[in-house]
C-alpha atoms as a PDB file:
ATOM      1  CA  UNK A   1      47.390 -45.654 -50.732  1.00  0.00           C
ATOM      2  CA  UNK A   2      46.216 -48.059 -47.886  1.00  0.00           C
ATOM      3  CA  UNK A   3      43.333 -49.667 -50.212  1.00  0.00           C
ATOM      4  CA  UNK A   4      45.938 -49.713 -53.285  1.00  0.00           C
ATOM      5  CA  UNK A   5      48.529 -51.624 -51.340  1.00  0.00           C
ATOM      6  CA  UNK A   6      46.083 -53.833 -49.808  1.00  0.00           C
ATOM      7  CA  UNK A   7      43.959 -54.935 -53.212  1.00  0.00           C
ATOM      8  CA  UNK A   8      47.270 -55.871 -54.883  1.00  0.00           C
ATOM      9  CA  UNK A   9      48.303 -57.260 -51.558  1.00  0.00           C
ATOM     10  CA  UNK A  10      51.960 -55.272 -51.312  1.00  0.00           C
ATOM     11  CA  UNK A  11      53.167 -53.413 -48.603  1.00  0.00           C
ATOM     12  CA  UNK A  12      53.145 -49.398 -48.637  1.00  0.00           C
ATOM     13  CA  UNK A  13      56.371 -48.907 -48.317  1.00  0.00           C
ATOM     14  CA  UNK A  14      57.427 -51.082 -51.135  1.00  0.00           C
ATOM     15  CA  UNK A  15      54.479 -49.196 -53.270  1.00  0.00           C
ATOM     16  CA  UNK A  16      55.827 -45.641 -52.005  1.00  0.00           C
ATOM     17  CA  UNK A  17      59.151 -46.071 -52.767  1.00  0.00           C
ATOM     18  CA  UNK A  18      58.281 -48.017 -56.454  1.00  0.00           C
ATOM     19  CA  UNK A  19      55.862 -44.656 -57.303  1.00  0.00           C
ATOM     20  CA  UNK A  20      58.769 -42.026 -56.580  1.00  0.00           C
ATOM     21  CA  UNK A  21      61.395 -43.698 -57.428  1.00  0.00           C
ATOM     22  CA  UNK A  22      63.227 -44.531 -54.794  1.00  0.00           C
ATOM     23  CA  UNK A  23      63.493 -48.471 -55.648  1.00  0.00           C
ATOM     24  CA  UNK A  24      67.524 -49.683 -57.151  1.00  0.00           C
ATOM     25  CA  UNK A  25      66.866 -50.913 -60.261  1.00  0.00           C
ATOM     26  CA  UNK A  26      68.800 -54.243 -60.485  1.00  0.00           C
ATOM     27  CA  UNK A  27      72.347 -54.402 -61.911  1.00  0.00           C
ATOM     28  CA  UNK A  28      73.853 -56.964 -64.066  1.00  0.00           C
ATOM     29  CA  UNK A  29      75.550 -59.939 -63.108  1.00  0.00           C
ATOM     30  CA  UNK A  30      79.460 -59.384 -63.636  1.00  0.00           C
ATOM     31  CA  UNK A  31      81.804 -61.843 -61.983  1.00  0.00           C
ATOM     32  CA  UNK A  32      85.991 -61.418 -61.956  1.00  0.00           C
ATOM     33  CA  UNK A  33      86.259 -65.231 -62.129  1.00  0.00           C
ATOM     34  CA  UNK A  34      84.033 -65.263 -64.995  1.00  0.00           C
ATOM     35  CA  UNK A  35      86.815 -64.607 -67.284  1.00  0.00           C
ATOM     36  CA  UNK A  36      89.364 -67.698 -65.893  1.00  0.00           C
ATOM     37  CA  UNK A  37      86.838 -70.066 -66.420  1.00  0.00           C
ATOM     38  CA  UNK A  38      85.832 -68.734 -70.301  1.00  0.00           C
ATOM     39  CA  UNK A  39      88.722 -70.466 -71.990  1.00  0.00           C
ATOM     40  CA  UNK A  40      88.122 -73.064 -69.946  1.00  0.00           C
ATOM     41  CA  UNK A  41      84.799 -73.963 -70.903  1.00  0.00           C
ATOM     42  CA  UNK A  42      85.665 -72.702 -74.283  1.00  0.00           C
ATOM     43  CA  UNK A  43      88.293 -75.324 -74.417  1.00  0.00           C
ATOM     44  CA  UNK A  44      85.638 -78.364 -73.411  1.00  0.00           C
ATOM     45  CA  UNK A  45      83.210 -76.939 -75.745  1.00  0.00           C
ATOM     46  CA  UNK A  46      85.874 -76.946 -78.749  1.00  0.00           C
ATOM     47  CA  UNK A  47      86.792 -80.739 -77.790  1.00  0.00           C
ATOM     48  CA  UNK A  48      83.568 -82.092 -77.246  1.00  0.00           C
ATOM     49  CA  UNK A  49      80.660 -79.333 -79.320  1.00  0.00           C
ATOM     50  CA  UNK A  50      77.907 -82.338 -78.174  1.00  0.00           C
ATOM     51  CA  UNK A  51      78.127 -82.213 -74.649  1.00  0.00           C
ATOM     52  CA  UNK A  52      75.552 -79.522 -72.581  1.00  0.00           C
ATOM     53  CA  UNK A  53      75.994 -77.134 -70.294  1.00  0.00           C
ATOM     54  CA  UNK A  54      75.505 -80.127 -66.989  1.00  0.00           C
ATOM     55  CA  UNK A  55      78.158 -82.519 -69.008  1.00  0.00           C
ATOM     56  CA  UNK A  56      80.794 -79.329 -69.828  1.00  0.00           C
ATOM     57  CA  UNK A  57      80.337 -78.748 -65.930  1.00  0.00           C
ATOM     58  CA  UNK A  58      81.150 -82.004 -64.447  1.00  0.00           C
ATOM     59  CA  UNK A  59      84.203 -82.137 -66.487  1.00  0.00           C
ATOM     60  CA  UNK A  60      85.214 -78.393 -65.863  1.00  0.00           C
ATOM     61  CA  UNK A  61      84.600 -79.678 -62.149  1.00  0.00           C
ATOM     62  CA  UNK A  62      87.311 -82.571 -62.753  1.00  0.00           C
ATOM     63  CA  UNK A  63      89.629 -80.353 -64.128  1.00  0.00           C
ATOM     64  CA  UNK A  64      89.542 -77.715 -61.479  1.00  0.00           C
ATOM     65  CA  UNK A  65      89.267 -80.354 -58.295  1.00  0.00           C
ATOM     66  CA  UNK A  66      92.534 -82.038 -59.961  1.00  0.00           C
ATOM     67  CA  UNK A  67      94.311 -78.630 -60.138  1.00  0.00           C
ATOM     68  CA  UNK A  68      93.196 -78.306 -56.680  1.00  0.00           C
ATOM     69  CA  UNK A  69      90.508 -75.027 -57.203  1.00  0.00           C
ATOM     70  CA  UNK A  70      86.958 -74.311 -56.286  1.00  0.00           C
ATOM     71  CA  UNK A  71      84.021 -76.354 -58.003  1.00  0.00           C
ATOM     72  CA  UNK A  72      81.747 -74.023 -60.210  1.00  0.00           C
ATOM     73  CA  UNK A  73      77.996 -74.190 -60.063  1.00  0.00           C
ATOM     74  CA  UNK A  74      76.227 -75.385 -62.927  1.00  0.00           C
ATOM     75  CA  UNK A  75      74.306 -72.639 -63.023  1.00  0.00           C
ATOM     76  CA  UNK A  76      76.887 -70.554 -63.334  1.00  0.00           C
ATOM     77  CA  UNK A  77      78.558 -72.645 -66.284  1.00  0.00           C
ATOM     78  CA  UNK A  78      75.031 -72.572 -67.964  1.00  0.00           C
ATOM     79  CA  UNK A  79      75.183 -68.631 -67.572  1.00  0.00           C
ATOM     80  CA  UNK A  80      78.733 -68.443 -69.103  1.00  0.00           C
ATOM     81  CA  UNK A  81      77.844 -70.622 -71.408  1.00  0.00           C
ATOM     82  CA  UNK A  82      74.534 -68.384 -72.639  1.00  0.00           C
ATOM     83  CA  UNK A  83      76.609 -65.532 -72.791  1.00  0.00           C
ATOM     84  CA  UNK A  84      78.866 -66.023 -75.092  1.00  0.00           C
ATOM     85  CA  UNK A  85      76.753 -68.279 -77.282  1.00  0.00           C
ATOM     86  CA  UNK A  86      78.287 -71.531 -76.274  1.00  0.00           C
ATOM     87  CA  UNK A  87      74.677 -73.636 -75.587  1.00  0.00           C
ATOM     88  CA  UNK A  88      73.822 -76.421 -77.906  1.00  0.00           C
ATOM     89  CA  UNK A  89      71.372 -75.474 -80.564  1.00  0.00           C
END
């Protein structure tokens, strides 16, 4: 196990607990606030079908800083945005 771990330079543990089993296999991402910000975005989208995922997020931003709420990370908006098939083409 010692030579194993150390040719594909990983520790044993990590190897140990990947060959039994013992590793969490990752979850998906699932977010509550997802579903405010959906219309939202589906809204900007609707208005303006040109604009990317960075353009749709600066003016979600506006919005939400006028209402006085949290920003949203472009990432995020870009992840939203892939999931419900909202990306430009």
């Amino acid at each position: 196990m010692k030579t194993v771990s150390s040719v594909l330079e990983v520790s044993r543990s990590n190897l140990h607990d990947r060959l039994n089993g013992s590793a969490k296999p990752r979850r998906g991402y699932h977010k509550a606030q997802d579903a405010v910000v959906l219309p939202r975005i589906q809204a900007l989208v609707a208005k303006r079908p040109t604009y990317g995922y960075r353009r749709i997020t600066a003016l979600l931003n506006r919005q939400l800083r006028s209402e006085g709420l949290a920003a949203v990370n472009h990432k995020r908006v870009y992840r939203i945005m892939e999931r419900n098939n909202l990306l430009l083409q």
